[in-house]
PDB file of N, CA and C in Angstrom:
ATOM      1  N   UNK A   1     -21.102 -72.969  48.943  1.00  0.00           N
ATOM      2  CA  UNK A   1     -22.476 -72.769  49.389  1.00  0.00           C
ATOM      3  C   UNK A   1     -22.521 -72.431  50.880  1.00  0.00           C
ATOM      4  N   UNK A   2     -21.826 -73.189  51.287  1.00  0.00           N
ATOM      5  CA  UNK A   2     -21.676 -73.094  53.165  1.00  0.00           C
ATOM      6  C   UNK A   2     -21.153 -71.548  53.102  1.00  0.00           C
ATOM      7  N   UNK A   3     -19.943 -71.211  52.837  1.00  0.00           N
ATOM      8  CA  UNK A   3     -20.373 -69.453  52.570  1.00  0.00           C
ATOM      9  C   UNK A   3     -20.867 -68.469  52.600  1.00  0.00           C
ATOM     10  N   UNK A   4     -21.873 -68.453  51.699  1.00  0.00           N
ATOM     11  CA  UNK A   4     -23.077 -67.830  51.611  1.00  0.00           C
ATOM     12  C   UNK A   4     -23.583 -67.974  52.581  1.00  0.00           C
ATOM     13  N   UNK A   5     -24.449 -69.032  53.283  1.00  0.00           N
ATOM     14  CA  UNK A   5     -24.908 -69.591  53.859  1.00  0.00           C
ATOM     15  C   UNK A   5     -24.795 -68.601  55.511  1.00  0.00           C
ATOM     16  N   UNK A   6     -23.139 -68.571  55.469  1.00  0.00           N
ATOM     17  CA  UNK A   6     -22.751 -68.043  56.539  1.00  0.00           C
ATOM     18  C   UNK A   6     -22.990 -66.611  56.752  1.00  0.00           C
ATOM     19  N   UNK A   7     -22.847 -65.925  55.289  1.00  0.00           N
ATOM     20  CA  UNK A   7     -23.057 -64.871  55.010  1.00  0.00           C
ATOM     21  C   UNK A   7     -24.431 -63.875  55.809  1.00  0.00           C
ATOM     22  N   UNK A   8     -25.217 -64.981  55.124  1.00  0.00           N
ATOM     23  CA  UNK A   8     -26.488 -64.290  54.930  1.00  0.00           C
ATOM     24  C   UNK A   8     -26.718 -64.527  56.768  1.00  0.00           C
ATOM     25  N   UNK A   9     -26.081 -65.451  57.606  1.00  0.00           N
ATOM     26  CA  UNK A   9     -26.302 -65.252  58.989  1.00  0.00           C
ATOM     27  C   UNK A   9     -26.088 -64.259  59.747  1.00  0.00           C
ATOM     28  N   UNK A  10     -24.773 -63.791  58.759  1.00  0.00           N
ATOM     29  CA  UNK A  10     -24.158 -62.462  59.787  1.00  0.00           C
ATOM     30  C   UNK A  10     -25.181 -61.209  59.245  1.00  0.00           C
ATOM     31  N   UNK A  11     -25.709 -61.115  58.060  1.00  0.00           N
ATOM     32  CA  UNK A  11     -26.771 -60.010  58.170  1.00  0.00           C
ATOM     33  C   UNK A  11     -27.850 -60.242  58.965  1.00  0.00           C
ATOM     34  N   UNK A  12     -28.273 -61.185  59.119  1.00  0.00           N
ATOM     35  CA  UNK A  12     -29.470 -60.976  59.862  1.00  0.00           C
ATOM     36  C   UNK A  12     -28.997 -60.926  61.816  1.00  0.00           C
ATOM     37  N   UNK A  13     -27.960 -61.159  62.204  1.00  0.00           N
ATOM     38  CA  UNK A  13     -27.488 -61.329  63.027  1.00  0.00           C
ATOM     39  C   UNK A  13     -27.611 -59.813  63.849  1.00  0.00           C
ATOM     40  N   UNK A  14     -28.569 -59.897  65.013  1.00  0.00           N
ATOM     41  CA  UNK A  14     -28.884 -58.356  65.370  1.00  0.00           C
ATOM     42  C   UNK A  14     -28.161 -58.382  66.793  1.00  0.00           C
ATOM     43  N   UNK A  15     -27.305 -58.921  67.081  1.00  0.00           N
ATOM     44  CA  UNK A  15     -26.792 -59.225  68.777  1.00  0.00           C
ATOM     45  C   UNK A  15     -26.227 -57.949  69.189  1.00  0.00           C
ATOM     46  N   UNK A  16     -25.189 -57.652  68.033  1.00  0.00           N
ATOM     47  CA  UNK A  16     -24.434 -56.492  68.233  1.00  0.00           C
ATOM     48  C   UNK A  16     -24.898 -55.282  67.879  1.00  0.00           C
ATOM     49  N   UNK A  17     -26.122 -55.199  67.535  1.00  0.00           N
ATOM     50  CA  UNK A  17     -26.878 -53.527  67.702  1.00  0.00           C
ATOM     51  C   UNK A  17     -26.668 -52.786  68.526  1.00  0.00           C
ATOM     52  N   UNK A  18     -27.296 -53.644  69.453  1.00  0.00           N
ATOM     53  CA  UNK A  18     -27.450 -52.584  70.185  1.00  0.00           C
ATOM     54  C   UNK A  18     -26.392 -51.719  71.259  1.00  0.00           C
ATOM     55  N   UNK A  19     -25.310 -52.787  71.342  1.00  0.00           N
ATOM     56  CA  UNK A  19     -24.108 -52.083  71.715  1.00  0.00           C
ATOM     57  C   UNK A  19     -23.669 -51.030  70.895  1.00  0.00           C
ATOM     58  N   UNK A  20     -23.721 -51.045  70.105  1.00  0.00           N
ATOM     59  CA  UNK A  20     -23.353 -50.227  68.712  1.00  0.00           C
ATOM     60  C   UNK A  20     -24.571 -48.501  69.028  1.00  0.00           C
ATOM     61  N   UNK A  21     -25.713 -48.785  69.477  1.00  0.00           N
ATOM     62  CA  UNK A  21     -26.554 -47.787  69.139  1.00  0.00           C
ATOM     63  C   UNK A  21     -26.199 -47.265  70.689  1.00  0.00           C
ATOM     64  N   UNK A  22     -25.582 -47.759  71.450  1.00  0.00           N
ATOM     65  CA  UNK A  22     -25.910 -47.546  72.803  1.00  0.00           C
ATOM     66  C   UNK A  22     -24.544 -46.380  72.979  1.00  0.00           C
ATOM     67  N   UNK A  23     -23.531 -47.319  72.281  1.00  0.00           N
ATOM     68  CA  UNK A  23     -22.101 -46.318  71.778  1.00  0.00           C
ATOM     69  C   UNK A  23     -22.217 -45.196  71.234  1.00  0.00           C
ATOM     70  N   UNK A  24     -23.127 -44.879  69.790  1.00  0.00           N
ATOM     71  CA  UNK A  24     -23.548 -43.957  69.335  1.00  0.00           C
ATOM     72  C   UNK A  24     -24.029 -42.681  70.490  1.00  0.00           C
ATOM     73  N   UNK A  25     -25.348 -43.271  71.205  1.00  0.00           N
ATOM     74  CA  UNK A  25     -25.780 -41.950  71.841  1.00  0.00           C
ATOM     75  C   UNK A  25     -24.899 -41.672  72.995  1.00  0.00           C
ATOM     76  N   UNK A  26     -23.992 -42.757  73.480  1.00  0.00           N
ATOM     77  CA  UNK A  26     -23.283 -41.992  74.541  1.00  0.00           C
ATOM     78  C   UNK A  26     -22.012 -40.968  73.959  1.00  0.00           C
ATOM     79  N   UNK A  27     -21.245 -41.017  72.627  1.00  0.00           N
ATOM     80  CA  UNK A  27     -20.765 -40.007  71.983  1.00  0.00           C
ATOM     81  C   UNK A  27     -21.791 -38.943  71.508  1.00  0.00           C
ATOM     82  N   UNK A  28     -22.753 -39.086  71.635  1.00  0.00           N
ATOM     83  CA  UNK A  28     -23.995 -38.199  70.907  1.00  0.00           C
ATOM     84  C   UNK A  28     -23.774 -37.110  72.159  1.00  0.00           C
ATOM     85  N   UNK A  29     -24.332 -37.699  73.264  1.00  0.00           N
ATOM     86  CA  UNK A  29     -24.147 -37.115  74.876  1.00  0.00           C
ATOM     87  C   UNK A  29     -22.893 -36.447  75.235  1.00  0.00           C
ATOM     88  N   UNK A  30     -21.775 -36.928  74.938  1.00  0.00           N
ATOM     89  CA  UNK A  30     -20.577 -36.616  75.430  1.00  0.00           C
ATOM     90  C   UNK A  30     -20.239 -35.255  74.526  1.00  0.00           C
ATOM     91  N   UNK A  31     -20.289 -35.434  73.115  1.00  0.00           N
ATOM     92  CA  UNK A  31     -20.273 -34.305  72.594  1.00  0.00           C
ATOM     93  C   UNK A  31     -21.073 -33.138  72.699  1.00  0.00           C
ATOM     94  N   UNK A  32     -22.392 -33.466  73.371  1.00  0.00           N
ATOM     95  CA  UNK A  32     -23.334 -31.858  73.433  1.00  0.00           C
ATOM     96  C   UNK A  32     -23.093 -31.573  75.024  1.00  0.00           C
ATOM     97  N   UNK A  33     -22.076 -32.884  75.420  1.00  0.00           N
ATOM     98  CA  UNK A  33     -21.823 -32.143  77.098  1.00  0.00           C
ATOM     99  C   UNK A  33     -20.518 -31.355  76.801  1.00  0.00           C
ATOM    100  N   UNK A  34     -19.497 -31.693  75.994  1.00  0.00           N
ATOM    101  CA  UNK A  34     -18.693 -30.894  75.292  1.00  0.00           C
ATOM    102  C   UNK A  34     -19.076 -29.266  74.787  1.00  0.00           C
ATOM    103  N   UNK A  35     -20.243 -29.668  74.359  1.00  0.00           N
ATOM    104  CA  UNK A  35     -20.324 -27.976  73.610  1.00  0.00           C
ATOM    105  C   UNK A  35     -21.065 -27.566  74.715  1.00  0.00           C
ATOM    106  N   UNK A  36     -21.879 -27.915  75.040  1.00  0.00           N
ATOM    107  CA  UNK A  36     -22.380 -27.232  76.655  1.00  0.00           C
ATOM    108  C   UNK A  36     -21.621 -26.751  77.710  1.00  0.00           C
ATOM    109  N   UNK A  37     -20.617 -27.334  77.747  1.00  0.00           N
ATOM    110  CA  UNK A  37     -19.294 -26.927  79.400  1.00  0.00           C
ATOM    111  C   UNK A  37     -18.099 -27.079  78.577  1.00  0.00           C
ATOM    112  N   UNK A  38     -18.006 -26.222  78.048  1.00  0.00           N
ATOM    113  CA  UNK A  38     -16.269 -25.942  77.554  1.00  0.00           C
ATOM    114  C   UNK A  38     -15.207 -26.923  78.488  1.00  0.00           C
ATOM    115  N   UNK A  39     -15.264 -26.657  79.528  1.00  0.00           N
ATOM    116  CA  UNK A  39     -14.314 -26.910  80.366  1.00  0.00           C
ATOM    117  C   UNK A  39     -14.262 -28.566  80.629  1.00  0.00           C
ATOM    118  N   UNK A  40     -15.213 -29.079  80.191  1.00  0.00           N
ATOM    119  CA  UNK A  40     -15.462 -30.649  80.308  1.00  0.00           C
ATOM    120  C   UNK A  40     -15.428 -31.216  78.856  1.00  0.00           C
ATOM    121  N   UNK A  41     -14.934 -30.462  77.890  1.00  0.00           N
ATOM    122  CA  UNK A  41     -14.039 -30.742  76.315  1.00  0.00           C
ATOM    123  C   UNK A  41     -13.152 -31.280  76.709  1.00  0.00           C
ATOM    124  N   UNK A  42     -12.299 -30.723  77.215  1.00  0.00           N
ATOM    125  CA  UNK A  42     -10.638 -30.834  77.252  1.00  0.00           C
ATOM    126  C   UNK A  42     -10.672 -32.526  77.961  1.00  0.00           C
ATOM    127  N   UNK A  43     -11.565 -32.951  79.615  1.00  0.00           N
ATOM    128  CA  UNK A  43     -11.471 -34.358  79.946  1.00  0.00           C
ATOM    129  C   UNK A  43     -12.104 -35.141  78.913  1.00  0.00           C
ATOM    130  N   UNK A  44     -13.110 -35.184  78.285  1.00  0.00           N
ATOM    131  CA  UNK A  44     -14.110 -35.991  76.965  1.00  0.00           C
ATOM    132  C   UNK A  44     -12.749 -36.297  75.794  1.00  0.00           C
ATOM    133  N   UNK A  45     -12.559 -35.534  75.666  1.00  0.00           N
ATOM    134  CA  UNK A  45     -11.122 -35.143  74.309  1.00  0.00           C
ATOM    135  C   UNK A  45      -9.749 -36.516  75.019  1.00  0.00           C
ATOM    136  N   UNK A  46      -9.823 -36.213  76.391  1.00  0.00           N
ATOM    137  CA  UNK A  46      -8.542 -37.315  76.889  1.00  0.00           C
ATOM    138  C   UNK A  46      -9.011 -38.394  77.328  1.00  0.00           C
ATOM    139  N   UNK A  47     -10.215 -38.627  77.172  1.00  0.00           N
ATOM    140  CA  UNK A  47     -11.022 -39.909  77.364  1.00  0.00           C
ATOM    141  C   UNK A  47     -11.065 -40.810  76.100  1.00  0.00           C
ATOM    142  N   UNK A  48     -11.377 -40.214  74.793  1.00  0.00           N
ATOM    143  CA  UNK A  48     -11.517 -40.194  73.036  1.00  0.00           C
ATOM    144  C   UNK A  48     -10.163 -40.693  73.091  1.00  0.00           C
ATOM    145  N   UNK A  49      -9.134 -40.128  73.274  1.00  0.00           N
ATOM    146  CA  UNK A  49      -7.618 -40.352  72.813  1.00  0.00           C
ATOM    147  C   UNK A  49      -7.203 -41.872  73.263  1.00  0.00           C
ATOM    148  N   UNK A  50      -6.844 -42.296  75.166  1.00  0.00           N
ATOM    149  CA  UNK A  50      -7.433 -42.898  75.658  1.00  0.00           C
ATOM    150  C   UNK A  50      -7.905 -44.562  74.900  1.00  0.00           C
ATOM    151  N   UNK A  51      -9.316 -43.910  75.399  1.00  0.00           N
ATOM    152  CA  UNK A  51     -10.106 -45.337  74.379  1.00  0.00           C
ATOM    153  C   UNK A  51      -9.179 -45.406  72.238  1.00  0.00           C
ATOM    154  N   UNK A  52      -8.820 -44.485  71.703  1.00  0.00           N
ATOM    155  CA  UNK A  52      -8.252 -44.661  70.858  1.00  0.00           C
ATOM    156  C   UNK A  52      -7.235 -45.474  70.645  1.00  0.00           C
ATOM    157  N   UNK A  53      -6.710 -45.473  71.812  1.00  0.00           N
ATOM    158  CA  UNK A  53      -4.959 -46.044  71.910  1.00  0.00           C
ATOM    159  C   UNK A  53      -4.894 -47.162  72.092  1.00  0.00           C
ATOM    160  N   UNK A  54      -5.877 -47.468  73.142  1.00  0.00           N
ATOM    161  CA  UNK A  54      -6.469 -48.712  73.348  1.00  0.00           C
ATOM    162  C   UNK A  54      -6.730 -49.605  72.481  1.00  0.00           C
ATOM    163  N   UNK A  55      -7.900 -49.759  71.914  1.00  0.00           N
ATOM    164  CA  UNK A  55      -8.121 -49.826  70.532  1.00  0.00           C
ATOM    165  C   UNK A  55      -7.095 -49.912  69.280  1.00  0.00           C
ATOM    166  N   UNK A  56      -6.131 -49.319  69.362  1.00  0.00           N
ATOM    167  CA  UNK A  56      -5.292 -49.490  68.153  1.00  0.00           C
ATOM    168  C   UNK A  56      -4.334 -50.392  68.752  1.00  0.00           C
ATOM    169  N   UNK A  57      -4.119 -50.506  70.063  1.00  0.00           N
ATOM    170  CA  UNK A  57      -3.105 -51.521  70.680  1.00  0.00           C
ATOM    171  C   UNK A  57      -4.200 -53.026  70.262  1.00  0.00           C
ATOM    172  N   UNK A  58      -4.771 -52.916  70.524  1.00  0.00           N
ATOM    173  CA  UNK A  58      -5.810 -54.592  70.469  1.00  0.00           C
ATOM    174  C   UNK A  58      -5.452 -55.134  69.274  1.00  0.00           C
ATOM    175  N   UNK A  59      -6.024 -53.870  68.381  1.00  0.00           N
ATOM    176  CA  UNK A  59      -5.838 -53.949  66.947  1.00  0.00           C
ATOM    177  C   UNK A  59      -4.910 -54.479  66.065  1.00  0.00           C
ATOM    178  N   UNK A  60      -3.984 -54.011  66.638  1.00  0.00           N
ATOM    179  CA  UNK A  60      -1.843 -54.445  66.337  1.00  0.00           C
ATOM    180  C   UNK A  60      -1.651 -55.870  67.051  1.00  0.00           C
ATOM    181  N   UNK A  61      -2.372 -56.176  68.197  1.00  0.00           N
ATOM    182  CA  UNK A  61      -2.231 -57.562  68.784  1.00  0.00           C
ATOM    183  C   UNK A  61      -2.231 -58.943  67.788  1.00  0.00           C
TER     184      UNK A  61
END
């Protein structure tokens, strides 16, 4: 029962939205600054990789 219980906390649980929506539009941004200035692809692209590696190192921790 405690379970469930726990369950149904983490849906209603809104803390982490908005980091989440805030992440969204700044890839939203980064990509139409991408298609807007070619030339600022190539740094966005080694920024993506980057934060990727990162991320998969934590991940493996």
């Amino acid at each position: 029962m405690e379970h469930v219980i726990k369950r149904l906390r983490i849906w209603r649980d809104r803390r982490g939205q908005d980091l989440i929506e805030y992440a969204l539009l700044a890839g939203f941004v980064a990509v139409a600054a991408g298609a807007a200035f070619p030339p600022v692809a190539n740094t966005i692209s080694q920024i993506y990789s980057k934060v990727k590696s990162v991320l998969s190192s934590a991940n493996a921790s």
